[in-house]
Structures are given as structure tokens and as C-alpha cells.
C-alpha atoms as a PDB file:
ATOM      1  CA  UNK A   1      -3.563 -11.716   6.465  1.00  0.00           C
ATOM      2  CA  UNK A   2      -0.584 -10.163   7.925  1.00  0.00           C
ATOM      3  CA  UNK A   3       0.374  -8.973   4.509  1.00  0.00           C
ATOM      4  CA  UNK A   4      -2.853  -7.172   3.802  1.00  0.00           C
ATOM      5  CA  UNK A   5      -2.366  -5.618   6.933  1.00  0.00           C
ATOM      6  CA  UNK A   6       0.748  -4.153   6.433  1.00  0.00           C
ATOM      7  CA  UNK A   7      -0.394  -2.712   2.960  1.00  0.00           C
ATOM      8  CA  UNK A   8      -3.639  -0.954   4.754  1.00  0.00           C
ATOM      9  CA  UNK A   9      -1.008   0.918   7.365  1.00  0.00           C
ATOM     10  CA  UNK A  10       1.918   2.033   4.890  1.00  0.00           C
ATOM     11  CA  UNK A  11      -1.196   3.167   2.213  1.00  0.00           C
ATOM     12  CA  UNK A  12      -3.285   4.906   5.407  1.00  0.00           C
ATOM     13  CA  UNK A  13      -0.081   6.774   6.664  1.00  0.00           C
ATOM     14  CA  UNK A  14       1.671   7.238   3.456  1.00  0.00           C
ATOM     15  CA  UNK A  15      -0.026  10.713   2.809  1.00  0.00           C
ATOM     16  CA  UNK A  16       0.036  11.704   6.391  1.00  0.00           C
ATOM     17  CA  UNK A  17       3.908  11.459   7.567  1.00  0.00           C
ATOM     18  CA  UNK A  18       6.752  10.434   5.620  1.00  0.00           C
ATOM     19  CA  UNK A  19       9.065   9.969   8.600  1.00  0.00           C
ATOM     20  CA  UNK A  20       6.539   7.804  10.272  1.00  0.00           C
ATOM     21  CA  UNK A  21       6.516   5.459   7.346  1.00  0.00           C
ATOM     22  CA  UNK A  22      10.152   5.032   7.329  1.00  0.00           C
ATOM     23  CA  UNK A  23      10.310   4.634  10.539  1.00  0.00           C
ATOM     24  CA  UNK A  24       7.743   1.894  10.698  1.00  0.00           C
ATOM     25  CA  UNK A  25       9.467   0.431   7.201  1.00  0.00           C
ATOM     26  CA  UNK A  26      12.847   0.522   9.117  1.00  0.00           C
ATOM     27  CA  UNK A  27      11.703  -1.271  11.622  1.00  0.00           C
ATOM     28  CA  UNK A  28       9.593  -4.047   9.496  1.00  0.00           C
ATOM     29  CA  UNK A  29      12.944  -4.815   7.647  1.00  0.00           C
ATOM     30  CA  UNK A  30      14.752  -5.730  10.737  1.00  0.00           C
ATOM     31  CA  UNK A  31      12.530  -7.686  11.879  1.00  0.00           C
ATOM     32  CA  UNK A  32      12.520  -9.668   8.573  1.00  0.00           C
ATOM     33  CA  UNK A  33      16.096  -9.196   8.047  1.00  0.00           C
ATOM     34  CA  UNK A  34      17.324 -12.937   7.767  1.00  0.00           C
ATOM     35  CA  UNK A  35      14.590 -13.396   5.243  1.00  0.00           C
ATOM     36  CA  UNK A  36      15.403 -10.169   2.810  1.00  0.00           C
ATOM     37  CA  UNK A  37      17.015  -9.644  -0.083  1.00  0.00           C
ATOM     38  CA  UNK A  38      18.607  -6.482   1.570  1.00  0.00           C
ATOM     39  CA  UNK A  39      20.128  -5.216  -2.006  1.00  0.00           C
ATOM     40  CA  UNK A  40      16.930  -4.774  -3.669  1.00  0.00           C
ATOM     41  CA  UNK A  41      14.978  -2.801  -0.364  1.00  0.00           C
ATOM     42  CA  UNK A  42      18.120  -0.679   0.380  1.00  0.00           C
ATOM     43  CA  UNK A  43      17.602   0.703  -3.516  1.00  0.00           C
ATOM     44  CA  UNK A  44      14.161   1.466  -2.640  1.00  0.00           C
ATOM     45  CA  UNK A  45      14.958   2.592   0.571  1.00  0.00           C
ATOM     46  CA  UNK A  46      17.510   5.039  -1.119  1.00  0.00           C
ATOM     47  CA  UNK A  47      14.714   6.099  -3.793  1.00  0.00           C
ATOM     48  CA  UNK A  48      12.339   7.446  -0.679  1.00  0.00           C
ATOM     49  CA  UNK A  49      15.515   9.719  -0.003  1.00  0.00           C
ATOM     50  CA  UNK A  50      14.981  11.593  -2.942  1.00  0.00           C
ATOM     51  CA  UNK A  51      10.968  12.362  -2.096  1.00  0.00           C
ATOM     52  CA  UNK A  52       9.823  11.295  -5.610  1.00  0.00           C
ATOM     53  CA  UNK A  53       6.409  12.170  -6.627  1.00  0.00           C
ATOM     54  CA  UNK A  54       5.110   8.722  -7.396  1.00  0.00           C
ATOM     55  CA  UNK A  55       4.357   5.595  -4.654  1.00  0.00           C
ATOM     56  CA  UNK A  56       6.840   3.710  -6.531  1.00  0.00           C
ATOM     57  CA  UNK A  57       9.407   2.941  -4.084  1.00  0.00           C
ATOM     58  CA  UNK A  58       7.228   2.364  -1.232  1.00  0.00           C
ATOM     59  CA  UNK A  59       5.395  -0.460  -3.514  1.00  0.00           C
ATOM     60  CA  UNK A  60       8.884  -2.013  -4.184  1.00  0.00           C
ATOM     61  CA  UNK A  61       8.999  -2.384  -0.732  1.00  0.00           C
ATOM     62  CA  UNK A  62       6.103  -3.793  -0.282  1.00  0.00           C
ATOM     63  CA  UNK A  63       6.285  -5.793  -2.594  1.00  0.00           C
ATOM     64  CA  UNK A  64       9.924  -7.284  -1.493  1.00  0.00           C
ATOM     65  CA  UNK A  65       7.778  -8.039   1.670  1.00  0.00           C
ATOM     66  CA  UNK A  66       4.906  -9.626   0.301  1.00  0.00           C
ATOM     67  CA  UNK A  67       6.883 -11.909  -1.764  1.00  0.00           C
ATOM     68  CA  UNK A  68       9.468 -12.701   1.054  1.00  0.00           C
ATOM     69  CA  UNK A  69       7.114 -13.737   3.844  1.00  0.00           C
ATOM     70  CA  UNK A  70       4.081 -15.045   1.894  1.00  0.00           C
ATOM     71  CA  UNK A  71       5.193 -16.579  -1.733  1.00  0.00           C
ATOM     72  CA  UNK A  72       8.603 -18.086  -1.132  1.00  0.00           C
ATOM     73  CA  UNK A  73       8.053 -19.587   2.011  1.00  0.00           C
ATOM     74  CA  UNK A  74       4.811 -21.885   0.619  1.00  0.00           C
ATOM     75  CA  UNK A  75       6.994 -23.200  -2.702  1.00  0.00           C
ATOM     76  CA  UNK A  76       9.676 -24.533   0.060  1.00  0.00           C
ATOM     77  CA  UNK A  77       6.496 -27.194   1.800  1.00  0.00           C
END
């Protein structure tokens, strides 16, 4: 649930302000900090530097997250 909540607010801002997604991104890796791979989201994070055209990077991000607090944690029960 919390997952699917996170993708409706990055893909509902993502149009609307760039520095209010990275913001909220910034803050959504710290939080999950001791559960990241931080290599992998500080290439993405580094990609959204560049303002590419394509969603790409943000759904690597999302993606980290989605795996990291959803998949991984239910094959360690």
C-alpha cells in the first residue's frame, strides 16, 4: 500500500516541479537509508542532474524502493 502510494505522488508531481520531486526523493532515501543499496540510487540520482527527457531515472528509483521495502523484506520470513 505504501508503495503504491509513493508511485501516485512522484508520477502526480513529476510534471509539475522537478525540485519538489527531489526534494521529496531526498528525503524518502534517508529515511530508508539502512535498507538501500545507496550505489545504485546515487546513479539515478546523478542521471536526474542531467534533466533527461525520459522518466527513466525516476523509475530506477522507484523501483530501488519498491524492491527494498516490499520484495526483500517478505523472502527473509
Amino acid at each position: 500500500m505504501l508503495v503504491m502510494v509513493v508511485f501516485f505522488i512522484a508520477f502526480r508531481w513529476i510534471h509539475l516541479s522537478t525540485p519538489l520531486i527531489r526534494l521529496f526523493l531526498l528525503v524518502l532515501i534517508l529515511l530508508l537509508m539502512p535498507t538501500l543499496n545507496f550505489l545504485p540510487v546515487w546513479f539515478a540520482l546523478s542521471l536526474l542532474r542531467f534533466r533527461l527527457p525520459s522518466r527513466l531515472p525516476m523509475m530506477f528509483i522507484l523501483w530501488m524502493v519498491a524492491m527494498m521495502v516490499v520484495i526483500i523484506p517478505s523472502r527473509t520470513v
